[in-house]
C-alpha atoms as a PDB file:
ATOM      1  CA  UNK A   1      -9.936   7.907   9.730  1.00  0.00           C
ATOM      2  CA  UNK A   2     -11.450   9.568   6.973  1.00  0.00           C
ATOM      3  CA  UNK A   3      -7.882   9.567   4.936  1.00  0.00           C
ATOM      4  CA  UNK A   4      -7.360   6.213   6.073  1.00  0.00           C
ATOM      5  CA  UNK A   5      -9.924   4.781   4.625  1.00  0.00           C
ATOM      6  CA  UNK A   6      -9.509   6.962   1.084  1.00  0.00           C
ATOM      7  CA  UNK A   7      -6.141   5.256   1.333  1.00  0.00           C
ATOM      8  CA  UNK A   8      -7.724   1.689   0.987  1.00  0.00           C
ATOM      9  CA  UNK A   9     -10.097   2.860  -1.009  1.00  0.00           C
ATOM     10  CA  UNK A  10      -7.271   3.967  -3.762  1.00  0.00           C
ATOM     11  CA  UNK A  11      -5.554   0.732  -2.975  1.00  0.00           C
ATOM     12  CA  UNK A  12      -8.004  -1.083  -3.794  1.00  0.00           C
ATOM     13  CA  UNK A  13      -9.066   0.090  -6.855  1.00  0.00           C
ATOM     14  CA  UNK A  14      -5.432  -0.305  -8.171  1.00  0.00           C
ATOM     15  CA  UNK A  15      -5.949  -3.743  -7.076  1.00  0.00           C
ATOM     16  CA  UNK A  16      -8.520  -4.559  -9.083  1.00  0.00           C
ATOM     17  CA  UNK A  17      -7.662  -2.904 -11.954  1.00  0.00           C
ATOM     18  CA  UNK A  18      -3.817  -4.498 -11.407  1.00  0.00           C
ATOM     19  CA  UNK A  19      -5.977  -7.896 -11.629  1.00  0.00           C
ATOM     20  CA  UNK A  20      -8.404  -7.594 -14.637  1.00  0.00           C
ATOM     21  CA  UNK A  21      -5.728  -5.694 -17.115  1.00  0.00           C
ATOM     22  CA  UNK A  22      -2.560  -6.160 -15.907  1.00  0.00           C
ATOM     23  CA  UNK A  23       0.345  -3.917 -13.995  1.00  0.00           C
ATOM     24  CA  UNK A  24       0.377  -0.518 -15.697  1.00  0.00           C
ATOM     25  CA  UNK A  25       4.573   0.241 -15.155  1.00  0.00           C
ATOM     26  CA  UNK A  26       4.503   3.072 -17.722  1.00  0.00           C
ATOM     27  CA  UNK A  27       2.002   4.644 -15.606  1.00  0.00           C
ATOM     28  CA  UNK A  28       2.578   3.574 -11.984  1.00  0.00           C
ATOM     29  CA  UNK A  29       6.445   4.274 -11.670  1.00  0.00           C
ATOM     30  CA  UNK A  30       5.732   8.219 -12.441  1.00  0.00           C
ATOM     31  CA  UNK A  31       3.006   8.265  -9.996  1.00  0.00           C
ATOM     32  CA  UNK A  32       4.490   6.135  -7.544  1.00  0.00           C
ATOM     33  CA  UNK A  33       7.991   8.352  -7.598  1.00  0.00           C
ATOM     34  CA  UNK A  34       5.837  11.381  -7.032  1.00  0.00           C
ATOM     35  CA  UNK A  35       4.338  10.087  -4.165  1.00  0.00           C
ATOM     36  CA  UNK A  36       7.711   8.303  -2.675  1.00  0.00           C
ATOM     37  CA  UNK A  37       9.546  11.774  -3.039  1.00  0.00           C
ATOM     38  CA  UNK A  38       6.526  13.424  -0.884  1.00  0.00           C
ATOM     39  CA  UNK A  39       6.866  10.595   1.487  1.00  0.00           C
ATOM     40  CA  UNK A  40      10.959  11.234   1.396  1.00  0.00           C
ATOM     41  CA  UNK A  41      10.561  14.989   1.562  1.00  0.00           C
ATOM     42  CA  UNK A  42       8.269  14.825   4.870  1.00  0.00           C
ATOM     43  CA  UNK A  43      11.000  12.489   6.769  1.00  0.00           C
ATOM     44  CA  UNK A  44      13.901  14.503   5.505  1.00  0.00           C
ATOM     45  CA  UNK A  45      12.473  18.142   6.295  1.00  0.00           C
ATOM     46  CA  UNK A  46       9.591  17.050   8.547  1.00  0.00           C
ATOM     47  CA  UNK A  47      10.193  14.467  10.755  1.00  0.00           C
ATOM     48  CA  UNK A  48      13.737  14.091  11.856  1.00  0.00           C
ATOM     49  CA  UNK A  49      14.135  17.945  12.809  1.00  0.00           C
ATOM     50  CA  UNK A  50      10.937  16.714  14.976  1.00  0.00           C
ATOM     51  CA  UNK A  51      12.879  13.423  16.405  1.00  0.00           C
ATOM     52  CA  UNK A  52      16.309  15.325  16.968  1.00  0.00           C
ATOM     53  CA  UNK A  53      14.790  17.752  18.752  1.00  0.00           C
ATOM     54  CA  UNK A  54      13.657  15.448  21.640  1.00  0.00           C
ATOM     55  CA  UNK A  55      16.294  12.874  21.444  1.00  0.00           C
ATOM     56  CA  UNK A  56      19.011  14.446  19.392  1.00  0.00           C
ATOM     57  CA  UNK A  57      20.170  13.976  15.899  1.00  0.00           C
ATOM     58  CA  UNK A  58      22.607  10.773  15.949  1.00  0.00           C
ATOM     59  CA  UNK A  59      20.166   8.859  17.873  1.00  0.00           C
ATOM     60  CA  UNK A  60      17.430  10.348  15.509  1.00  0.00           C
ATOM     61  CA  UNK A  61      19.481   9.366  12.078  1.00  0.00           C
ATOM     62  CA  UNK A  62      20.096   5.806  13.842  1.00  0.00           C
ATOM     63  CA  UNK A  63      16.831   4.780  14.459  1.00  0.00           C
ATOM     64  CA  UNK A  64      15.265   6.301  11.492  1.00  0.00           C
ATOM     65  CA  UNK A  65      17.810   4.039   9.217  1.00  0.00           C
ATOM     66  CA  UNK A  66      17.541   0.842  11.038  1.00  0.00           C
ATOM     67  CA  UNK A  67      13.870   1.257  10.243  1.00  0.00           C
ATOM     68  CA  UNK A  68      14.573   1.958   7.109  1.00  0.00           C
ATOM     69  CA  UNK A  69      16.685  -0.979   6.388  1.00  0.00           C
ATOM     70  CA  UNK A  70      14.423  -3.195   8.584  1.00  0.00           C
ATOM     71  CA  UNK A  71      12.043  -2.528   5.921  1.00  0.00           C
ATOM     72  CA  UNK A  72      14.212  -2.976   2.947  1.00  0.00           C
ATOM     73  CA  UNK A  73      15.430  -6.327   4.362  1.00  0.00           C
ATOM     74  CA  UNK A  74      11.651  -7.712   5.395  1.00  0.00           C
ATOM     75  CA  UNK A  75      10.573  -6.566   1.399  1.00  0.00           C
ATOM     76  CA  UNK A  76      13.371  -8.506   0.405  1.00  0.00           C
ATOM     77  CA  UNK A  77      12.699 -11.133   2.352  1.00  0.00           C
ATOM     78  CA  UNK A  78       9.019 -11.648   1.673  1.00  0.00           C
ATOM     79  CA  UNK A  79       8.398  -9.859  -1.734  1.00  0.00           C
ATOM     80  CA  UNK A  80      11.096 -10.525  -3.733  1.00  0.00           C
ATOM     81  CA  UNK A  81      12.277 -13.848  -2.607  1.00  0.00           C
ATOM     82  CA  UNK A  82      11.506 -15.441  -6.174  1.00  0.00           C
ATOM     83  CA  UNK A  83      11.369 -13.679  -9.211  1.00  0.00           C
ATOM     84  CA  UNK A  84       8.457 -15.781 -10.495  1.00  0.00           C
ATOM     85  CA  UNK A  85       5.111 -14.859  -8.758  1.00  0.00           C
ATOM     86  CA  UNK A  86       3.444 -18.302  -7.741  1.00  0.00           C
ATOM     87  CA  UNK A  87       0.925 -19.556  -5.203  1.00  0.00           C
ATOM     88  CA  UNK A  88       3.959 -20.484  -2.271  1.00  0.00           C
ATOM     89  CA  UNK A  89       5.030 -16.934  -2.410  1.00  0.00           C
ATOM     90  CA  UNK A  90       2.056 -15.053  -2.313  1.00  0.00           C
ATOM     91  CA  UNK A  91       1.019 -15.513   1.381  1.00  0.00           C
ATOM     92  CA  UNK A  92       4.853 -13.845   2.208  1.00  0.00           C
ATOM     93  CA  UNK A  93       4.126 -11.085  -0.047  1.00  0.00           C
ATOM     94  CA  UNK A  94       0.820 -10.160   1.299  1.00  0.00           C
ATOM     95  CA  UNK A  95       2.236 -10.472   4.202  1.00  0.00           C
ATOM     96  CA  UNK A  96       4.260  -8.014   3.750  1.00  0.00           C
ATOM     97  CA  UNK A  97       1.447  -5.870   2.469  1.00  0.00           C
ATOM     98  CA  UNK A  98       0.077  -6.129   5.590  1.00  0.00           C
ATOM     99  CA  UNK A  99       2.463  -4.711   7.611  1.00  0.00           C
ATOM    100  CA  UNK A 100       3.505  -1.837   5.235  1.00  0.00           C
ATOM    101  CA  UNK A 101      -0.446  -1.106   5.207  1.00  0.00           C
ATOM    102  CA  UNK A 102      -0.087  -0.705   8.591  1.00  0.00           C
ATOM    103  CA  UNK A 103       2.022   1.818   9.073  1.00  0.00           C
ATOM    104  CA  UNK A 104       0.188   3.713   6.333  1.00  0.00           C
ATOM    105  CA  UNK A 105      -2.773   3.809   8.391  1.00  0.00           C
ATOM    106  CA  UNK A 106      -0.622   4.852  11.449  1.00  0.00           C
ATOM    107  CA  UNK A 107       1.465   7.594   9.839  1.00  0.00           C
ATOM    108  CA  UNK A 108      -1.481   9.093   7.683  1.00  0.00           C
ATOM    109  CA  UNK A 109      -3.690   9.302  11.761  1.00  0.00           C
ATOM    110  CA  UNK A 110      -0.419  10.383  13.968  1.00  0.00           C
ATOM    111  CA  UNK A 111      -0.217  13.372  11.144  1.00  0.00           C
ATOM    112  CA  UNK A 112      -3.392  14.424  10.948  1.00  0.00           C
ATOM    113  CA  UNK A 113      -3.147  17.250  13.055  1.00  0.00           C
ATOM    114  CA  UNK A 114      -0.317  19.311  11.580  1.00  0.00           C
ATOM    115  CA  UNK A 115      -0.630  21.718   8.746  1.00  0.00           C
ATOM    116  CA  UNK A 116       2.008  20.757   5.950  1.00  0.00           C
ATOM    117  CA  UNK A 117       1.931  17.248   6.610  1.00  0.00           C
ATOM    118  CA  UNK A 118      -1.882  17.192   7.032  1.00  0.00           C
ATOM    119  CA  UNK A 119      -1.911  17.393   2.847  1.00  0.00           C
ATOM    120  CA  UNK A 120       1.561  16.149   1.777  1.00  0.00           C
ATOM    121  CA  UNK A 121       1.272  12.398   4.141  1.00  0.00           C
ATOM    122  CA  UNK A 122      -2.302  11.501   2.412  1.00  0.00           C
ATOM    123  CA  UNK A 123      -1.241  12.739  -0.870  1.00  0.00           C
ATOM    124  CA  UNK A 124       2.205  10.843  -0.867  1.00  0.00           C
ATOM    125  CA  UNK A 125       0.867   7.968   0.196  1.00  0.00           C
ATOM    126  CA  UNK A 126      -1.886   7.683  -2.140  1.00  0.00           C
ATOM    127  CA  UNK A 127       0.427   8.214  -5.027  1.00  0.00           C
ATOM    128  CA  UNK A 128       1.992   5.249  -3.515  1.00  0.00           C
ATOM    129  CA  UNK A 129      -1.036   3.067  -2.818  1.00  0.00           C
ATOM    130  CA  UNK A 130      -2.290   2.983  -6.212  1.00  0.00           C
ATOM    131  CA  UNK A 131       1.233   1.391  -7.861  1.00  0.00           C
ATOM    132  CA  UNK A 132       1.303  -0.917  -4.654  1.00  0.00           C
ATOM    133  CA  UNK A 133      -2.174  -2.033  -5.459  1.00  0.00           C
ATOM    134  CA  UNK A 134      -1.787  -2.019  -9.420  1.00  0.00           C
ATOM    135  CA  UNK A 135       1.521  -4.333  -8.510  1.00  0.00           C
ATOM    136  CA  UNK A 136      -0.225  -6.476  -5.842  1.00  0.00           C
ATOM    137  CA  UNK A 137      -3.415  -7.093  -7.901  1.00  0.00           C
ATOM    138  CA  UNK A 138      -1.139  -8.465 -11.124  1.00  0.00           C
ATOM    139  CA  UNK A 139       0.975 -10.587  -8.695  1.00  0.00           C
ATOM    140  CA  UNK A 140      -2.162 -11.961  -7.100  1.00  0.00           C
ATOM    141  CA  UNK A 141      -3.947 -13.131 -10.368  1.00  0.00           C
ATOM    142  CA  UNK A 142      -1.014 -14.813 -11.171  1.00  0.00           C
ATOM    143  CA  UNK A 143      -0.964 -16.716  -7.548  1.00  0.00           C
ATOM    144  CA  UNK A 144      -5.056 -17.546  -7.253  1.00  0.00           C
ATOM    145  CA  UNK A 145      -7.121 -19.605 -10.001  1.00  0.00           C
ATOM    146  CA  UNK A 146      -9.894 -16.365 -10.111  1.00  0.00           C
ATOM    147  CA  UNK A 147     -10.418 -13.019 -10.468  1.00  0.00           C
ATOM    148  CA  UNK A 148     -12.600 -12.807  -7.586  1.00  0.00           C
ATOM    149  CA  UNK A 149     -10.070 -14.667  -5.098  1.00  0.00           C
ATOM    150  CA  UNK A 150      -7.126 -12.522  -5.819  1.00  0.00           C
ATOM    151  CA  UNK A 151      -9.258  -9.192  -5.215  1.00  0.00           C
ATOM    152  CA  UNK A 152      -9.988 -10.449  -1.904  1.00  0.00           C
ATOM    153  CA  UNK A 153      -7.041 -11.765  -0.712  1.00  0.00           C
ATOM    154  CA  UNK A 154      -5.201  -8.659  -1.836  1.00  0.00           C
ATOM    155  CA  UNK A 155      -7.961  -6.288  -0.315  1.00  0.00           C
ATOM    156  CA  UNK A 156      -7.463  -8.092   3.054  1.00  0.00           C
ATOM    157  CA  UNK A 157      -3.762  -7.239   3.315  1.00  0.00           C
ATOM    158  CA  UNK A 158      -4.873  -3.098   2.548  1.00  0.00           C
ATOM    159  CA  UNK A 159      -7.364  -3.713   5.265  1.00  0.00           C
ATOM    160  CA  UNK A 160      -4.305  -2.968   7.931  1.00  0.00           C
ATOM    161  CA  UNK A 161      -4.367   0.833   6.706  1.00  0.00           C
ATOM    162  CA  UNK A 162      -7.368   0.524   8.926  1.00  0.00           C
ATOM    163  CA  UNK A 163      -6.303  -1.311  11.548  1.00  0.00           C
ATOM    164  CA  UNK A 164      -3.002   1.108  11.978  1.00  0.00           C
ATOM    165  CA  UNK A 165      -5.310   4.123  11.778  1.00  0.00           C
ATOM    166  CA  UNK A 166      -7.620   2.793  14.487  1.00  0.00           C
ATOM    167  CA  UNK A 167      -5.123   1.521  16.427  1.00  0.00           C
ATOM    168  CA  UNK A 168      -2.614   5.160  16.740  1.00  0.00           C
ATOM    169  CA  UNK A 169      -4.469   7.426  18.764  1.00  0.00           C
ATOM    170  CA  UNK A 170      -5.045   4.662  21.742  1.00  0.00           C
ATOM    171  CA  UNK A 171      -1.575   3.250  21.212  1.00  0.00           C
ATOM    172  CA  UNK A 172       0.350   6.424  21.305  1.00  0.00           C
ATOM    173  CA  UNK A 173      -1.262   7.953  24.399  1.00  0.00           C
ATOM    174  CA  UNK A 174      -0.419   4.338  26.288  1.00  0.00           C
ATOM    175  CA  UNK A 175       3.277   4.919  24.733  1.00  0.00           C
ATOM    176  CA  UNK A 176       3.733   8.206  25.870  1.00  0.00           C
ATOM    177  CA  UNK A 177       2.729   7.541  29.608  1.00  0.00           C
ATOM    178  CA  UNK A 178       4.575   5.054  29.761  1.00  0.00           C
ATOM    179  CA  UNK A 179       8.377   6.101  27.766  1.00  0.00           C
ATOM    180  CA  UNK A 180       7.446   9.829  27.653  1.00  0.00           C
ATOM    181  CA  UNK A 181       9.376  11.425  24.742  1.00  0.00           C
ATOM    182  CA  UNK A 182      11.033   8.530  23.416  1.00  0.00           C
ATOM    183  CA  UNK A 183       7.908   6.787  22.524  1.00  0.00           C
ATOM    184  CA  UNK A 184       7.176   9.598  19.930  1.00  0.00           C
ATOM    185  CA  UNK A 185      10.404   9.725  19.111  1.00  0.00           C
ATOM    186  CA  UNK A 186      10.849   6.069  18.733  1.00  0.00           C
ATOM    187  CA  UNK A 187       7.457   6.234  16.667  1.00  0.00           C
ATOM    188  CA  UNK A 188       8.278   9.062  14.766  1.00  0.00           C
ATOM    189  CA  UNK A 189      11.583   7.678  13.549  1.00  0.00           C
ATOM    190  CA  UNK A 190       9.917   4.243  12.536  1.00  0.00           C
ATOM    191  CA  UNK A 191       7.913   6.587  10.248  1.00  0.00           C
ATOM    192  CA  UNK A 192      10.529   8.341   8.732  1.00  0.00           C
ATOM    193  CA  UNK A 193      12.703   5.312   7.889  1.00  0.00           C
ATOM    194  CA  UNK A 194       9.164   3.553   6.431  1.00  0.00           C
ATOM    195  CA  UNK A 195       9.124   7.408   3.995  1.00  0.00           C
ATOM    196  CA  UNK A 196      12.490   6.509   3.464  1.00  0.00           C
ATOM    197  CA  UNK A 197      11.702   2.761   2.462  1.00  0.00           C
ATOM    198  CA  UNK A 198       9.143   4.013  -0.147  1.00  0.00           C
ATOM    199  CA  UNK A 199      12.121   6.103  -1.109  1.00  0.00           C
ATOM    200  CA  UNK A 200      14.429   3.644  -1.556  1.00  0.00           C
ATOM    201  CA  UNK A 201      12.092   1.027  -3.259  1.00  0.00           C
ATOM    202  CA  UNK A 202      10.834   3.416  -6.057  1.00  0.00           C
ATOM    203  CA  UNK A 203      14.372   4.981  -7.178  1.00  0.00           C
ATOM    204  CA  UNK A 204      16.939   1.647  -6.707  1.00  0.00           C
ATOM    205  CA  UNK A 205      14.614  -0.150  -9.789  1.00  0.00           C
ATOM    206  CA  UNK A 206      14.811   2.497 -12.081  1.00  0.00           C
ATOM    207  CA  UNK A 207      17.342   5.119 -10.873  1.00  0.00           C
ATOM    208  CA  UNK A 208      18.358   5.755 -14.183  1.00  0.00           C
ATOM    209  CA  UNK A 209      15.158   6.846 -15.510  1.00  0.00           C
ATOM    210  CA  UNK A 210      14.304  10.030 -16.044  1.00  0.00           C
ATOM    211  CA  UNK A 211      10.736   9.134 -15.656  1.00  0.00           C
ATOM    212  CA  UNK A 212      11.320   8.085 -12.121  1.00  0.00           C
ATOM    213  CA  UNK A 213      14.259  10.546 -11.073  1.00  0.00           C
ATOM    214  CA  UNK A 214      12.565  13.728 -12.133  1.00  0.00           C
ATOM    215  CA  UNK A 215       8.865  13.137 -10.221  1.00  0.00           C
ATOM    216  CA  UNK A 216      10.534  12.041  -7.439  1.00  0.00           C
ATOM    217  CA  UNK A 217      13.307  15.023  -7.194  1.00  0.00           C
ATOM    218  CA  UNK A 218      10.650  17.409  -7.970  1.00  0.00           C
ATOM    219  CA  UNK A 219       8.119  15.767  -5.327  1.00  0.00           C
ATOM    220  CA  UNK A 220      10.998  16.157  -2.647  1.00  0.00           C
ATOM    221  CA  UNK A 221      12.130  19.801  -3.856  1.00  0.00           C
ATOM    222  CA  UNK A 222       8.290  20.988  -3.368  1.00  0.00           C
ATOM    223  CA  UNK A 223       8.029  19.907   0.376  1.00  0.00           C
ATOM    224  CA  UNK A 224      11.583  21.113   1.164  1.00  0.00           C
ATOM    225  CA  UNK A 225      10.454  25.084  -0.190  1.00  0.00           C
ATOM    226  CA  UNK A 226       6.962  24.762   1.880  1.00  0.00           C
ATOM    227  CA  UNK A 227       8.755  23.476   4.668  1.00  0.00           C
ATOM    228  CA  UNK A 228      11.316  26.876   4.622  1.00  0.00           C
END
């Protein structure tokens, strides 16, 4: 829990600061392709060796990408259905906030007890959670009539790290009586296609950017040597 709530914590101070001055892209996109090539790293060299070794690696690779593109298609759906940030938009979006939140909070608990992952999940993910909230807390001022409103209706959706961190430990001992290994494996894979997600959202923007490509190559090159 501890990292969980850090998480919000960092979340929300992007938040605020993405509602008083503005989103910050010539500082966020660095930051946030850091963490996303952490995140990318630990489902590449982490987690699917993990998955493939209880359920093999085609199933593993399937369910991992369906997640993946689950994710991609629900963010396309609910954050980027108009270009324009308004007030009939912004319940979607935090929406989807919500639910990526979520499985912050789960992934960031469910790897709290291994050694790598123990440093490079938090880390990634708060390189991720400050952009988010920078991104969130802009979009929001432009949806609410206050300052005040748009922290707190932002905050709210980061409040799911919370919930997802309180909610693994009982979940996934339920899951596991009940499906055995392909609970965790079904888990596990969700996870790595949500790394993969953060992936895919920070590099298709800007892919051409040095500024985004090198972070994030370097991010993923670091966790694939510690992993060796």
């Amino acid at each position: 829990m501890p990292f969980a709530w850090l998480l919000t914590v960092v979340a929300w101070a992007g938040i605020v600061i993405g509602t008083l001055v503005g989103e910050i892209g010539t500082f966020s996109s660095p930051v946030g392709a850091a963490g996303a090539g952490l995140l990318s790293g630990i489902a590449i060299f982490w987690v699917m060796p993990e998955v493939a070794g209880g359920i093999g690696w085609m199933p593993a690779l399937l369910l991992a990408l369906a997640a993946c593109f689950a994710m991609l298609g629900l963010d396309r759906v609910l954050a980027h259905s108009h270009h324009t940030p308004v007030r009939r938009v912004i319940g979607p979006l935090l929406a989807a906030a919500a639910v990526h939140s979520f499985l912050d909070g789960w992934s960031v608990r469910m790897f709290s007890g291994t050694s790598l992952a123990h440093v490079a999940v938090p880390l990634g993910l708060a390189l991720h959670k400050l952009p988010e909230g920078l991104a969130l807390g802009w979009i929001s001022r432009k949806s609410f009539s206050s300052n005040a409103t748009a922290i707190a209706a932002a905050s709210s959706a980061e409040l799911a790290t919370l919930l997802g961190a309180l909610l693994e430990p009982h979940a996934n001992q339920s899951g596991f009586v009940q499906f055995g290994i392909w609970w965790t494996s079904l888990v596990l894979a969700v996870i790595a296609g949500s790394f993969l997600f953060i992936g895919c959202h920070a590099l298709l923007p800007d892919w051409k950017r040095p500024r985004v490509l090198l972070p994030f190559f370097a991010a993923l090159a670091v966790v694939g040597i510690l992993k060796r």
